[in-house]
N, C-alpha and C. Protein backbone atom coordinates (compact mmCIF):
# COMPACT_ATOMS: atom_id res chain seq x y z
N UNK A 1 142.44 19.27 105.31
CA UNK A 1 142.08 20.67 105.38
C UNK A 1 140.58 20.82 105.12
N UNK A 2 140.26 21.58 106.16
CA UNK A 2 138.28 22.08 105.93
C UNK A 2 137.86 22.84 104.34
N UNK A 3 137.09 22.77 103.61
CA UNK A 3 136.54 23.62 103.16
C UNK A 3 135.37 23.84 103.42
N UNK A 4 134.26 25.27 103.05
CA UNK A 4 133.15 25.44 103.04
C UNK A 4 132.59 25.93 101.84
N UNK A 5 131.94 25.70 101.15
CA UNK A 5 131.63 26.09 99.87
C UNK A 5 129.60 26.17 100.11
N UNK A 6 129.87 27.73 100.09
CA UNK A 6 128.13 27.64 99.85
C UNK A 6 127.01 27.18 98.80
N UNK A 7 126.08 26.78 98.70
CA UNK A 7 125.30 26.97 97.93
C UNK A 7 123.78 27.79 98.06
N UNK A 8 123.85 28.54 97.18
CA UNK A 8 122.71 29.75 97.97
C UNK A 8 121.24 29.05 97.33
N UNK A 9 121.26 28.74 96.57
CA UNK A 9 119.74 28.15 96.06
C UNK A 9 119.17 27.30 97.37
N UNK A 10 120.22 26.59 98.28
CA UNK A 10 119.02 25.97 98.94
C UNK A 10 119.31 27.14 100.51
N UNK A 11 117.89 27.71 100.90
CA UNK A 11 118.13 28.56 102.38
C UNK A 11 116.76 28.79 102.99
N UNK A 12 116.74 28.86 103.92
CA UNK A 12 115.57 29.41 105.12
C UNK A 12 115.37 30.78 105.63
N UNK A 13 113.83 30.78 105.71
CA UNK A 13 113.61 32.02 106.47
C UNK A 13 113.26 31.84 107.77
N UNK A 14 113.81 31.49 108.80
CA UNK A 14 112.83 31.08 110.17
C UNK A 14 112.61 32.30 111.28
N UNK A 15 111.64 32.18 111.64
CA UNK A 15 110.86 32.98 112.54
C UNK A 15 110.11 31.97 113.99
N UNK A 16 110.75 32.83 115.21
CA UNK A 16 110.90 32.13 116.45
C UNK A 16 110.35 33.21 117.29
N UNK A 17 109.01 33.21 117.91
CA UNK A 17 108.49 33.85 118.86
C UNK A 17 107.85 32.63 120.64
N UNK A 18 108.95 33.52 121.32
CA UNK A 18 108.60 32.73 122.35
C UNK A 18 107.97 33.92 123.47
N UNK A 19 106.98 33.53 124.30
CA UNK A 19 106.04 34.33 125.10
C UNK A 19 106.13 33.69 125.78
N UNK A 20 106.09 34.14 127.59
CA UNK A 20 105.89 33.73 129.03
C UNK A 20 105.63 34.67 129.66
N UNK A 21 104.45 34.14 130.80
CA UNK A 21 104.34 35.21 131.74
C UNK A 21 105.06 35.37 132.66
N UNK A 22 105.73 36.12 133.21
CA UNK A 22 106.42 36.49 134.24
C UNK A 22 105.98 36.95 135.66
N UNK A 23 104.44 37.54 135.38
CA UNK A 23 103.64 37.38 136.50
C UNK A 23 102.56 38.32 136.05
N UNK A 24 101.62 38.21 136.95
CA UNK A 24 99.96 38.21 136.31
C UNK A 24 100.04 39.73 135.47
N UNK A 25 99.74 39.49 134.20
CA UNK A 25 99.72 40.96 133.57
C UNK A 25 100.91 41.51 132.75
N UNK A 26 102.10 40.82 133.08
CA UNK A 26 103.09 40.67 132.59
C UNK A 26 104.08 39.88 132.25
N UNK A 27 104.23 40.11 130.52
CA UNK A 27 104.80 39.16 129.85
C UNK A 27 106.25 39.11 129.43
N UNK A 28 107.17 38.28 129.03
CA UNK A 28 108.19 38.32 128.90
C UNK A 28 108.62 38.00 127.15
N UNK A 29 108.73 37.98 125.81
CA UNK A 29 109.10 37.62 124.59
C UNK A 29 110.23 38.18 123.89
N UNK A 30 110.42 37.40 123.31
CA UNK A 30 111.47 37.31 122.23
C UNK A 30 111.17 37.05 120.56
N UNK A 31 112.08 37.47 120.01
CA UNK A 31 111.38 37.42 118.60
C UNK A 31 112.86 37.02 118.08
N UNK A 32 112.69 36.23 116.70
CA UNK A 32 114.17 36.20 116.43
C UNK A 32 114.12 35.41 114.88
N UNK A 33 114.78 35.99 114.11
CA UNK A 33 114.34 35.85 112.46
C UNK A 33 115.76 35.68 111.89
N UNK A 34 115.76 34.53 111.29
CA UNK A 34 117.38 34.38 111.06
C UNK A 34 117.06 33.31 109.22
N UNK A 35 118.34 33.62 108.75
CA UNK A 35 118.30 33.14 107.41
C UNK A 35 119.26 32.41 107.22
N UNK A 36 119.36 31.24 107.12
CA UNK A 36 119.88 29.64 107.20
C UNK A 36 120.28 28.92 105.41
N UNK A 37 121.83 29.18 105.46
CA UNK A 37 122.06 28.83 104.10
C UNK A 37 122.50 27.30 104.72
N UNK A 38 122.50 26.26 102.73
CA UNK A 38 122.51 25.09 103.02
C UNK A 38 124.62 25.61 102.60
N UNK A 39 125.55 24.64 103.20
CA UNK A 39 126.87 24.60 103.10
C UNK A 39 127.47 23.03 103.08
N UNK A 40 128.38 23.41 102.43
CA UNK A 40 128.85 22.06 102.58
C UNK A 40 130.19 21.61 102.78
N UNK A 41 130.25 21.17 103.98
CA UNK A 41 131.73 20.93 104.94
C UNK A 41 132.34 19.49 103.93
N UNK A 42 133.72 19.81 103.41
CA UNK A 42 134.33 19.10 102.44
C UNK A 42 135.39 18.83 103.18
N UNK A 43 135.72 17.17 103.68
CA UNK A 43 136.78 16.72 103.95
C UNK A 43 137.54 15.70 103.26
N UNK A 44 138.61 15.96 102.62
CA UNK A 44 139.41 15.04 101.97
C UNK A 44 138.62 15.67 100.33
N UNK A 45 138.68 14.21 100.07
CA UNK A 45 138.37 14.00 98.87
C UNK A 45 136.99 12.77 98.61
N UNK A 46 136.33 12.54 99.33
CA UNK A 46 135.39 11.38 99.75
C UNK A 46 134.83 11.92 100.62
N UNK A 47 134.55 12.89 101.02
CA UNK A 47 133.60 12.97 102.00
C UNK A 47 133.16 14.58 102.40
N UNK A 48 131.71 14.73 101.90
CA UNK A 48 130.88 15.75 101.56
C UNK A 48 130.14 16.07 102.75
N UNK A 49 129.99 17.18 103.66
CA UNK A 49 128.65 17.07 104.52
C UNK A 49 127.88 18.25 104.41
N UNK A 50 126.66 18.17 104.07
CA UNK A 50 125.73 19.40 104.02
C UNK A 50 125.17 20.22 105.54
N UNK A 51 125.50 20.91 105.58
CA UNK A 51 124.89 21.51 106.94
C UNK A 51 124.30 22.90 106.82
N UNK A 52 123.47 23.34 107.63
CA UNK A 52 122.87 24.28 107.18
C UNK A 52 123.62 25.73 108.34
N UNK A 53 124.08 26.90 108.14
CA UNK A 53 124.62 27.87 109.16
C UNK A 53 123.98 29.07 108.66
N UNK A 54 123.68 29.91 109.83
CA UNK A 54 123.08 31.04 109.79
C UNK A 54 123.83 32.47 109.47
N UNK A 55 123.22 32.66 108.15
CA UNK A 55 123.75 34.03 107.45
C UNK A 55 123.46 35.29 107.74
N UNK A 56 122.24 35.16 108.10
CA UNK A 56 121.70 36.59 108.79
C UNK A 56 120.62 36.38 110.28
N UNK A 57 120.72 37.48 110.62
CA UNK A 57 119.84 37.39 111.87
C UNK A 57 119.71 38.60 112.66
N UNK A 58 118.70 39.02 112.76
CA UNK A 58 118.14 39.27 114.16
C UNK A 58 117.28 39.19 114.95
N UNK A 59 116.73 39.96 115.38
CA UNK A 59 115.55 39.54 117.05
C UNK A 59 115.59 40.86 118.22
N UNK A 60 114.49 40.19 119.05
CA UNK A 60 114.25 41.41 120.27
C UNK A 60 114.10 40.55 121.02
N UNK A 61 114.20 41.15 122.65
CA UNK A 61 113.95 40.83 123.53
C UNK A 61 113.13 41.79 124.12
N UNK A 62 111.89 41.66 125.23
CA UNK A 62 111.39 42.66 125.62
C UNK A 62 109.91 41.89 126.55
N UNK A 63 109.84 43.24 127.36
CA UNK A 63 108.63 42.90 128.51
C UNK A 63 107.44 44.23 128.19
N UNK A 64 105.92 43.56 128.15
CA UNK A 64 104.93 44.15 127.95
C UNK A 64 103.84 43.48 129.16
N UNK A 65 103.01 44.56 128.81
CA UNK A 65 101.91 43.70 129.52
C UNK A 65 100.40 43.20 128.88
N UNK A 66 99.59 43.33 129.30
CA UNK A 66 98.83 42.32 128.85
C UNK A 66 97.94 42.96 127.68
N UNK A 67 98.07 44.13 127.77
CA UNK A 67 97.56 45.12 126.30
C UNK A 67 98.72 45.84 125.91
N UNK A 68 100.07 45.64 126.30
CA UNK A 68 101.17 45.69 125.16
C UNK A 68 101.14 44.47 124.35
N UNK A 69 100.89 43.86 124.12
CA UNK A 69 101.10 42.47 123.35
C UNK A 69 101.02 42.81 121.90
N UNK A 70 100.10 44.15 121.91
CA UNK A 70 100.48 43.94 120.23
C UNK A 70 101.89 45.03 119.78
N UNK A 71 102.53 44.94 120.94
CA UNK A 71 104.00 45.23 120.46
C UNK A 71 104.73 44.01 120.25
N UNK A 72 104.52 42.87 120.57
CA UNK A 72 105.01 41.59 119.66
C UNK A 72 104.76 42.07 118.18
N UNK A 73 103.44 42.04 117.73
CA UNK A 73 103.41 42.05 116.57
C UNK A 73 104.16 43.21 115.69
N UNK A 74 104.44 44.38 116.21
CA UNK A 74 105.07 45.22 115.81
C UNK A 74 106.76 44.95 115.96
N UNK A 75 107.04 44.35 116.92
CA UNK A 75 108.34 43.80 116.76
C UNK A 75 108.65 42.71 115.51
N UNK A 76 107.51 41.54 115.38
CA UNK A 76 107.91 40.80 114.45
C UNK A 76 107.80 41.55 112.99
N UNK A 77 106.90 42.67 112.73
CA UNK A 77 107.01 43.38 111.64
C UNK A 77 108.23 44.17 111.45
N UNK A 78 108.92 44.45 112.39
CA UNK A 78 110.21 44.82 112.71
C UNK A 78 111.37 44.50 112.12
N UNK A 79 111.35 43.01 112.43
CA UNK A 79 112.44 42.41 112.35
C UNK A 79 111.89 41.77 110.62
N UNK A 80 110.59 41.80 110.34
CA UNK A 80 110.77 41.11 108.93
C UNK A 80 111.32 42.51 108.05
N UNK A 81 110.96 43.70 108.53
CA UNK A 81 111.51 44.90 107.58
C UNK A 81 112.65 45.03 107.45
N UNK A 82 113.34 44.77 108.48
CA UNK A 82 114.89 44.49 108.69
C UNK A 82 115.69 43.74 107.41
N UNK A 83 115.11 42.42 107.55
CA UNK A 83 115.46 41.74 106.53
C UNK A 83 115.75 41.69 105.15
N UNK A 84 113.96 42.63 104.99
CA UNK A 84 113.76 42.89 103.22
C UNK A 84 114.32 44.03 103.35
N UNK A 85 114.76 45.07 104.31
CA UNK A 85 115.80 46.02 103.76
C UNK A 85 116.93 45.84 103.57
N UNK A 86 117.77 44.61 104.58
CA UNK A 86 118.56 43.94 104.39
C UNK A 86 119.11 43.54 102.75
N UNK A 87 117.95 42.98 102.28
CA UNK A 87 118.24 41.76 101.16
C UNK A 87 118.22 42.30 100.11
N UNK A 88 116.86 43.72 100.09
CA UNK A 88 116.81 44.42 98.87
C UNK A 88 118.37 45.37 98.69
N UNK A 89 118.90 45.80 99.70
CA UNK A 89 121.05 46.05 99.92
C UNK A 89 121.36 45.50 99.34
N UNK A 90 121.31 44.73 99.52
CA UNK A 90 122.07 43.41 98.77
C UNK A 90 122.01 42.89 97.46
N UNK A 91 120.75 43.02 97.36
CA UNK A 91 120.53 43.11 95.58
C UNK A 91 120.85 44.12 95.00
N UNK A 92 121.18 45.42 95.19
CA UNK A 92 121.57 46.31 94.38
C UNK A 92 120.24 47.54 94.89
N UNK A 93 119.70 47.44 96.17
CA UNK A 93 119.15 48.60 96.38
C UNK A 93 117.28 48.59 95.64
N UNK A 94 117.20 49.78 95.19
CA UNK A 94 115.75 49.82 95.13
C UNK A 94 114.87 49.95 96.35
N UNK A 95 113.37 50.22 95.39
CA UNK A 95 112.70 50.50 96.38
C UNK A 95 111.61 48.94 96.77
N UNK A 96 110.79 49.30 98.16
CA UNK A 96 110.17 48.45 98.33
C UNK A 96 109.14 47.94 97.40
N UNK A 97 108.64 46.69 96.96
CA UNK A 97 107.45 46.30 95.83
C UNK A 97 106.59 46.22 96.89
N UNK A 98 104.99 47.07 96.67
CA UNK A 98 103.70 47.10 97.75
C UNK A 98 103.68 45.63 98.44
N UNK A 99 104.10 44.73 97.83
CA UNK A 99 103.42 43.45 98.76
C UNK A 99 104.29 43.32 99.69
N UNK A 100 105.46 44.57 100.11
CA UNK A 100 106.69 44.51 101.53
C UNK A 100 106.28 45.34 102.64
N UNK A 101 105.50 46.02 101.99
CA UNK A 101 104.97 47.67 102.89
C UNK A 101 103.48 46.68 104.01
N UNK A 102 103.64 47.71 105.02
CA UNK A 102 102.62 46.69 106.14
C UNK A 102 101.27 47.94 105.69
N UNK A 103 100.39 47.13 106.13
CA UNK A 103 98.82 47.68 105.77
C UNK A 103 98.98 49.30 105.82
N UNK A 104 99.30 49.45 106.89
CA UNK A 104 99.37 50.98 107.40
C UNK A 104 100.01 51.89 106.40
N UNK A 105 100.75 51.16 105.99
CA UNK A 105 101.93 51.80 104.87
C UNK A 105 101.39 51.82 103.63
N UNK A 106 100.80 50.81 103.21
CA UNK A 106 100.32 50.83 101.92
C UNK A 106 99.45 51.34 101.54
N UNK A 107 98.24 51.53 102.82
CA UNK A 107 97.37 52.55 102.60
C UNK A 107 97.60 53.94 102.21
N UNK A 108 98.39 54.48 103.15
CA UNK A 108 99.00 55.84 102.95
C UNK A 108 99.60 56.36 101.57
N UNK A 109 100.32 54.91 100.66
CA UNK A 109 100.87 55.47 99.51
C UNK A 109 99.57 55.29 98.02
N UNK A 110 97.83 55.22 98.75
CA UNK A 110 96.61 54.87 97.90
C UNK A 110 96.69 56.43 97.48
């Protein structure tokens, strides 16, 4: 019989931006931010395997052109807000600590 037994101390934050042009002026990207706990697949009684599976995630897909591009960057700010709103849920709520808020934001609360 399988078990899975997590362990949360060991996990990842990965961040995956892929860009192509699709034709002159216009681009094609993806963004995609996912959080990777370490687990460990238990068979029998002798035999342990650590593998790592993805706990959270999301991402965009989307087409700009060649001075949309800094809607990438607003997407990847996107998807990291996602997260820390995500996680700070999860801890029991609260508000954001300034070093989560993006420039724009933090200025505004000077």
């Amino acid at each position: 019989m399988e078990q899975i037994v997590e362990t949360p101390d060991k996990a990842f934050l990965s961040l995956h931006v892929r860009a192509l042009e699709q034709s002159k002026g216009l681009y094609a990207y993806s963004v995609k931010l996912s959080l990777d706990v370490e687990v460990v697949l238990v068979r029998g009684q002798h035999l342990s395997i650590p593998i790592y599976a993805t706990s959270w995630q999301t991402g965009v897909e989307r087409l700009a052109g060649l001075y949309g591009l800094n809607e990438l960057r607003e997407s990847i700010d996107a998807c990291v807000d996602e997260f820390i709103n995500d996680y700070l849920a999860a801890q029991g709520g609260g508000q954001k600590p300034d070093m989560f808020l993006s420039n724009q934001k933090r200025e505004s609360h000077l």
